[in-house]
C-alpha atoms as a PDB file:
ATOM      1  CA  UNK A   1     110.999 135.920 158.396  1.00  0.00           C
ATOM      2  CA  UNK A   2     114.754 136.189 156.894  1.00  0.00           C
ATOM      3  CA  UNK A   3     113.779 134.244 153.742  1.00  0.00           C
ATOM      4  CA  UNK A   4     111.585 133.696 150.345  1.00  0.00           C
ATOM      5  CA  UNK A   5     107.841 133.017 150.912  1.00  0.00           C
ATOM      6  CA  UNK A   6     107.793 130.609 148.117  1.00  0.00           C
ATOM      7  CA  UNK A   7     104.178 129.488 147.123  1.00  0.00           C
ATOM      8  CA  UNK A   8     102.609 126.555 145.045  1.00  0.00           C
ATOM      9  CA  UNK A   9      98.983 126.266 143.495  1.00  0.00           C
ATOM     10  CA  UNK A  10      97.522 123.460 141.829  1.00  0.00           C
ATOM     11  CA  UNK A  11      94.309 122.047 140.342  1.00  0.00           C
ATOM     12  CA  UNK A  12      93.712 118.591 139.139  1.00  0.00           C
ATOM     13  CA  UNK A  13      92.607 119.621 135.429  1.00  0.00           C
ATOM     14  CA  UNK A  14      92.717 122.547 133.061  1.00  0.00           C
ATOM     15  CA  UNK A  15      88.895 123.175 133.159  1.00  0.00           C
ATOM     16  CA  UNK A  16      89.462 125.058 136.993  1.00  0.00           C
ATOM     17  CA  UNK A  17      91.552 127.695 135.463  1.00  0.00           C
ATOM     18  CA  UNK A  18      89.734 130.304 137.852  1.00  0.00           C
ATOM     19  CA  UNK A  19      90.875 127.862 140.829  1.00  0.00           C
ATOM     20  CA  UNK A  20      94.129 128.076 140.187  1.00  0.00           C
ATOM     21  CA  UNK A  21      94.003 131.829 139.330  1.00  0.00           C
ATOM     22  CA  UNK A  22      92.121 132.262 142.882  1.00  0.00           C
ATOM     23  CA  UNK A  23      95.024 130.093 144.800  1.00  0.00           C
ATOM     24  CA  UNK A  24      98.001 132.205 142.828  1.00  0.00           C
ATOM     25  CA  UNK A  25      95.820 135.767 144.218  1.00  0.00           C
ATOM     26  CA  UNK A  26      95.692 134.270 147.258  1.00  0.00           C
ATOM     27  CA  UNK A  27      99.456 133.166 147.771  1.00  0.00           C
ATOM     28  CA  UNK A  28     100.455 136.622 146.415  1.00  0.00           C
ATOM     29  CA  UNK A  29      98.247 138.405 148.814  1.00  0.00           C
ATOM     30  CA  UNK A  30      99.866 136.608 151.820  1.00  0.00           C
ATOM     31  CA  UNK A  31     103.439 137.763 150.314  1.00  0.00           C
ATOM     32  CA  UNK A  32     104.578 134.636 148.615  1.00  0.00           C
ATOM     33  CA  UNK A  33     107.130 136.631 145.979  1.00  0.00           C
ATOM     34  CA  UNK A  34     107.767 133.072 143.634  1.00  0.00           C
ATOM     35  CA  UNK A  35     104.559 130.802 143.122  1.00  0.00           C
ATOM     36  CA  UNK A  36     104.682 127.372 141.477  1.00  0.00           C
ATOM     37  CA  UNK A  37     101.484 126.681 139.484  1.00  0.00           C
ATOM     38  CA  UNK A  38     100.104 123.458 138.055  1.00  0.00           C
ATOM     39  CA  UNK A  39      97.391 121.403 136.739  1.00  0.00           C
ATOM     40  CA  UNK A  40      97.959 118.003 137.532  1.00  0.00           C
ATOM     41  CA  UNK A  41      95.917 115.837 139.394  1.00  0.00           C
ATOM     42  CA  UNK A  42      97.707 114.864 142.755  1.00  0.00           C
ATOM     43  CA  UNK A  43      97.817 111.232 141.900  1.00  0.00           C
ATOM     44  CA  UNK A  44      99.884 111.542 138.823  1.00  0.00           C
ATOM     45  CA  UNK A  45     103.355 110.053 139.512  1.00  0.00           C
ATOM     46  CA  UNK A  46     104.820 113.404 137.862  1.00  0.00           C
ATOM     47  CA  UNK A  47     104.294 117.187 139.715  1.00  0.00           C
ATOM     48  CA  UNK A  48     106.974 118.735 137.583  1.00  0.00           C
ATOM     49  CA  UNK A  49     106.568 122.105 139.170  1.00  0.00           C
ATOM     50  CA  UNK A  50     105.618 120.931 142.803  1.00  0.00           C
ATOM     51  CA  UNK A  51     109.345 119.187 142.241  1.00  0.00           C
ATOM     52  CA  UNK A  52     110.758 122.098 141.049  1.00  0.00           C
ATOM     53  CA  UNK A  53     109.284 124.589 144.098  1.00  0.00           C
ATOM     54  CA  UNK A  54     110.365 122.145 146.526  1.00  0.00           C
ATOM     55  CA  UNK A  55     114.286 122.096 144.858  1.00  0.00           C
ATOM     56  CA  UNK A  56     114.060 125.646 144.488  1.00  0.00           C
ATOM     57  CA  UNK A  57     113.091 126.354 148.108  1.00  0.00           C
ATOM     58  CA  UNK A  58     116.246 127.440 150.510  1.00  0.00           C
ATOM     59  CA  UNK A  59     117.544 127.779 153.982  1.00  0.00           C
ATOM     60  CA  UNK A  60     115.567 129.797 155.632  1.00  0.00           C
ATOM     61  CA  UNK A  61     112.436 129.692 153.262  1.00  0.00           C
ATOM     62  CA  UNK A  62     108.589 129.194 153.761  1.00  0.00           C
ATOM     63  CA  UNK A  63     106.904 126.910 151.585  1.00  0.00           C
ATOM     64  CA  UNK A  64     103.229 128.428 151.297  1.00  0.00           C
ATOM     65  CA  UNK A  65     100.006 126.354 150.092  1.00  0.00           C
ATOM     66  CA  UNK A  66      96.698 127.025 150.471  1.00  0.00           C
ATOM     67  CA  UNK A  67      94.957 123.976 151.265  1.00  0.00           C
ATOM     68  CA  UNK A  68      96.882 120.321 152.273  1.00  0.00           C
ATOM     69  CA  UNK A  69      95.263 118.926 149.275  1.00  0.00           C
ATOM     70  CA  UNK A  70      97.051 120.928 146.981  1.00  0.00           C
ATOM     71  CA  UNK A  71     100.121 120.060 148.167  1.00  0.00           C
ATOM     72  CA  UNK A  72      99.791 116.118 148.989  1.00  0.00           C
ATOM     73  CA  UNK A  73      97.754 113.081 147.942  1.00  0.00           C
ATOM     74  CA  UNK A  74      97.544 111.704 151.322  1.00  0.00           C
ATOM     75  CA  UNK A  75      98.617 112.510 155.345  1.00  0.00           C
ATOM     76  CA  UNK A  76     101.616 110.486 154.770  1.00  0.00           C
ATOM     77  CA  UNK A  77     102.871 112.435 151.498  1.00  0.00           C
ATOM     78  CA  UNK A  78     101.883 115.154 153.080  1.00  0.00           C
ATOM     79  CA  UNK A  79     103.867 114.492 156.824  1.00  0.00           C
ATOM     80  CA  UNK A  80     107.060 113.334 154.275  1.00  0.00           C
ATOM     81  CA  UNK A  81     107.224 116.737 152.451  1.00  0.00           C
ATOM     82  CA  UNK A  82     106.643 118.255 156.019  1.00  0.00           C
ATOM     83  CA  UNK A  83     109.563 116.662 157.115  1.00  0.00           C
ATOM     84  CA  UNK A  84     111.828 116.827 154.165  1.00  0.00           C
ATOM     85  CA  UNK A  85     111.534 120.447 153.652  1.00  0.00           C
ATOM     86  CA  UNK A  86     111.986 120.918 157.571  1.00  0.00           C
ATOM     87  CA  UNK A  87     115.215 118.599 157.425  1.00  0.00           C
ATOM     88  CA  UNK A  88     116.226 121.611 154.934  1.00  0.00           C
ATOM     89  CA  UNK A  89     115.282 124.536 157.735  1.00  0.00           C
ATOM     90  CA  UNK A  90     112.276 125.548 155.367  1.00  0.00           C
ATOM     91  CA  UNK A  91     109.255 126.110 156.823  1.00  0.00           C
ATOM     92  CA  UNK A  92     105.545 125.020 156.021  1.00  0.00           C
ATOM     93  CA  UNK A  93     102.567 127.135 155.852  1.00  0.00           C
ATOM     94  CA  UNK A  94      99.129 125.831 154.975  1.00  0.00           C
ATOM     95  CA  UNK A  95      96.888 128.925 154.844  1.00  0.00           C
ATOM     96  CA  UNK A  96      93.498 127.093 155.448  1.00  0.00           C
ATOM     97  CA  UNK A  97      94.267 125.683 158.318  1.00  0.00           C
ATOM     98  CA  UNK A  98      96.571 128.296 159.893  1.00  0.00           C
ATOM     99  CA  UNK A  99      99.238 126.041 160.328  1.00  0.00           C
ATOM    100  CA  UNK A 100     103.037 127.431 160.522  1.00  0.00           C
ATOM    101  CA  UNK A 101     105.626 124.520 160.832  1.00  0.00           C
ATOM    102  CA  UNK A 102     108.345 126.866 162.617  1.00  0.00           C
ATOM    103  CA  UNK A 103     106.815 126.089 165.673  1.00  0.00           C
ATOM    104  CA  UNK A 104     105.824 122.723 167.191  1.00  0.00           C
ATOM    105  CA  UNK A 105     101.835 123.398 168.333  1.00  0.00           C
ATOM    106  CA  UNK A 106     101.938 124.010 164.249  1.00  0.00           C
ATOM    107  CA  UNK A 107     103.448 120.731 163.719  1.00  0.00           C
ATOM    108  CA  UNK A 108     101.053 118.852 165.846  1.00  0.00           C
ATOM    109  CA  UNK A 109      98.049 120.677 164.495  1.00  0.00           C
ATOM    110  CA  UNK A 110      99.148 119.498 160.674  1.00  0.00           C
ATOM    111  CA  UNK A 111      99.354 115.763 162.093  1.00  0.00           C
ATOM    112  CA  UNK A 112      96.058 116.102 163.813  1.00  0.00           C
ATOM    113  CA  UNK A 113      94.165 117.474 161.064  1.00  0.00           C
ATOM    114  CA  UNK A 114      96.053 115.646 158.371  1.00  0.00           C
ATOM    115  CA  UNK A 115      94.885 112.198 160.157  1.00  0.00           C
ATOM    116  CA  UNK A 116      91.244 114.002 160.279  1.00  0.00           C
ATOM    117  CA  UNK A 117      91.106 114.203 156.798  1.00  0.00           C
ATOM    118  CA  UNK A 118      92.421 111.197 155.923  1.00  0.00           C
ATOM    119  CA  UNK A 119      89.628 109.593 157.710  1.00  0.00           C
ATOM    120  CA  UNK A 120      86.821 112.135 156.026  1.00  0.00           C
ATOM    121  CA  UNK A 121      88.549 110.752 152.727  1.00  0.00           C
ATOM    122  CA  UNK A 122      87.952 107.469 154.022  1.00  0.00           C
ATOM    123  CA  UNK A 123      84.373 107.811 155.310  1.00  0.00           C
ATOM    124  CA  UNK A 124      83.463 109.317 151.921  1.00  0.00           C
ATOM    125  CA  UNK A 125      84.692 106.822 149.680  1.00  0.00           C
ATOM    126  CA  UNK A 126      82.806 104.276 151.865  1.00  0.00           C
ATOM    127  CA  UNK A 127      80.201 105.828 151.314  1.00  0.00           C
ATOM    128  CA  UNK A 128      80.300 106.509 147.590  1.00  0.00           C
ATOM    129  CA  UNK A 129      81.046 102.273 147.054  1.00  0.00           C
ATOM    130  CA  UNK A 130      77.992 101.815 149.066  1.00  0.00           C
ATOM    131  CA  UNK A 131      76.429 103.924 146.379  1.00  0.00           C
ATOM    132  CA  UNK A 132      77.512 102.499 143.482  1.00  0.00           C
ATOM    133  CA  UNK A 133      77.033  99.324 145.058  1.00  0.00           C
ATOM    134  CA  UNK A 134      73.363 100.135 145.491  1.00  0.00           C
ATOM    135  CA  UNK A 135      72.855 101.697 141.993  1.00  0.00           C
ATOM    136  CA  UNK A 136      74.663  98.566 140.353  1.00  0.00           C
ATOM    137  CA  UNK A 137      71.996  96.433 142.364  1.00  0.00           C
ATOM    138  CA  UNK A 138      69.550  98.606 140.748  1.00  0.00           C
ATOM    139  CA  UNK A 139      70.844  98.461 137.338  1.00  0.00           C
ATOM    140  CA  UNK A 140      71.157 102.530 137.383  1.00  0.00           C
ATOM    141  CA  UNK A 141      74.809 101.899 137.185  1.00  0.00           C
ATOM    142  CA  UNK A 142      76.804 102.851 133.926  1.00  0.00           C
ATOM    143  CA  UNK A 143      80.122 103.977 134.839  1.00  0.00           C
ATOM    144  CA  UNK A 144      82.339 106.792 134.238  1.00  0.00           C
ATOM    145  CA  UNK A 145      81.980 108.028 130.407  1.00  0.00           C
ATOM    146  CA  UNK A 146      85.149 107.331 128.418  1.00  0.00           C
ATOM    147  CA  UNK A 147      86.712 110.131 127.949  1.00  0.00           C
ATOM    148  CA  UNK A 148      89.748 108.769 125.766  1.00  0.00           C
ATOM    149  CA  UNK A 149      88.147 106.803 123.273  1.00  0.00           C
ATOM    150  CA  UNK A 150      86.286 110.148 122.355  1.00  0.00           C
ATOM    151  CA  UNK A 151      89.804 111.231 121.590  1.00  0.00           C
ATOM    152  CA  UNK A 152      90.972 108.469 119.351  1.00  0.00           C
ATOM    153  CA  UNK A 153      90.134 109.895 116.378  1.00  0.00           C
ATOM    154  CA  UNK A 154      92.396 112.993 116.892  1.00  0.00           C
ATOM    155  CA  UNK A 155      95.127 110.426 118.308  1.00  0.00           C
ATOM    156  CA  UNK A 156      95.001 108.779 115.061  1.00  0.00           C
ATOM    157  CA  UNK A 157      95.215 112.566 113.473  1.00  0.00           C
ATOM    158  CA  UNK A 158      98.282 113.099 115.175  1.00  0.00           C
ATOM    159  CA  UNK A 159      99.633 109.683 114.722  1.00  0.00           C
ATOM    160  CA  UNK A 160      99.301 109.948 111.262  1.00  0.00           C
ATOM    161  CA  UNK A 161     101.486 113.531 111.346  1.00  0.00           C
ATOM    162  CA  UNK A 162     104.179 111.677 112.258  1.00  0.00           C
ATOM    163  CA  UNK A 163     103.780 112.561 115.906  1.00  0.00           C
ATOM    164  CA  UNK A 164     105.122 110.732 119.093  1.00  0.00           C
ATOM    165  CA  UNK A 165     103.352 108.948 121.719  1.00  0.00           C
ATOM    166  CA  UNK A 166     104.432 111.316 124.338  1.00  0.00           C
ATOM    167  CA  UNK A 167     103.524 114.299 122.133  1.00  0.00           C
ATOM    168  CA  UNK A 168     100.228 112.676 121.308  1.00  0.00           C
ATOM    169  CA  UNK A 169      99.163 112.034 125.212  1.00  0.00           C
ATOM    170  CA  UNK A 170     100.300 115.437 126.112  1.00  0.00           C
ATOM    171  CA  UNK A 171      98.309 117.217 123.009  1.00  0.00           C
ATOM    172  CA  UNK A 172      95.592 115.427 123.595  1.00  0.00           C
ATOM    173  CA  UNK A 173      95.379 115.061 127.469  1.00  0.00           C
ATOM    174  CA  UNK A 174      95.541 111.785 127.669  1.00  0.00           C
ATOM    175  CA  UNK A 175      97.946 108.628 129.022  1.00  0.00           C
ATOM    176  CA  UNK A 176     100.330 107.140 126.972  1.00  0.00           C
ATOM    177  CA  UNK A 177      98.547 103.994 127.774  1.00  0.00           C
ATOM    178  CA  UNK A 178      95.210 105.505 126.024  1.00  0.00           C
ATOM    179  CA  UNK A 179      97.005 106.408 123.081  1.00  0.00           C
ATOM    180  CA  UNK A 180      98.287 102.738 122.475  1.00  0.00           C
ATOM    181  CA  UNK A 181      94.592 101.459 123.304  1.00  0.00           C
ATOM    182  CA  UNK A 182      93.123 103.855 120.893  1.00  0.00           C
ATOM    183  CA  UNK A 183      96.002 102.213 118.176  1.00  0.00           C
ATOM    184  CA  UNK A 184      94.616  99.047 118.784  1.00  0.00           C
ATOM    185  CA  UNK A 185      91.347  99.611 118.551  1.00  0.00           C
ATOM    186  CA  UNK A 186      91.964 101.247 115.897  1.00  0.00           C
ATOM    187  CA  UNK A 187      93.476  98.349 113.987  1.00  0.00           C
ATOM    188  CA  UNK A 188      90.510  96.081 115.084  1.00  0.00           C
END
């Protein structure tokens, strides 16, 4: 290997610190000399430091994750990084799955398993409608706990320091789209 093992962690939220730490340990243990880190969850339009580790990588590189999850939201985001970083002569590594993108039984592997667990993904989301489906029928069904509206009144803190919306969401750890529902219902 002539290049920089160049590694990225992430976790969807804050609260899995020790994931993230664990991922980073593991990266550096398998050589990876620069490591990306994030928490973001992968369906966020913005992976600020996913984009940056994939501009930074070079000629030459390997691009090291430790699970495909942590890397893409789907087998297609995942086969289009894949393809854009080997377009750039970088290579892929995905540590869970032993897969190594320099050479083509890797490449196959990734699409195999990729489709694989798209279609666990599937399977269990099925399955969890079917179960909210059932509970609903049941009337055991409440929902998912809102988690901004607990946070309007410290939106309304920092609106009234003369804070942003962007600076709000991000304090707070919510969308800007929360932070304007919380004005509103605020005014109501």
């Amino acid at each position: 290997m002539t290049g920089t093992l160049v590694g990225y962690g992430r976790t969807s939220t804050s609260d899995q610190q020790a994931g993230l730490e664990a991922q980073i340990a593991e990266l550096q243990a398998a050589g990876a000399t620069k490591v990306f880190k994030e928490h973001v969850s992968s369906v966020d339009a913005q992976r600020p430091q996913l984009r940056a580790a994939l501009d930074w990588v070079r000629d030459g590189d390997t691009f090291i994750v430790t699970r495909p999850d942590r890397l893409a939201r789907s087998v297609t985001d995942l086969l289009r990084i894949v393809e854009d970083l080997k377009a750039r002569n970088v290579t892929v590594r995905i540590m869970s799955m032993g897969v190594d993108t320099s050479t083509a039984t890797g490449t196959l592997i990734l699409q195999v398993l990729g489709a694989v667990s798209e279609f666990e993904r599937s399977v269990m989301l099925e399955r969890q409608r079917h179960g909210i489906a059932k509970a609903k029928a049941e009337g055991r069904y409440r929902g998912r706990a809102p988690t901004a509206r607990a946070k309007t009144p410290e939106v309304l803190r920092l609106k009234a320091e003369g804070k942003t919306v962007a600076q709000i969401a991000q304090s707070v750890g919510i969308s800007r789209a929360s932070v304007y529902r919380a004005f509103l219902e605020a005014r109501a």
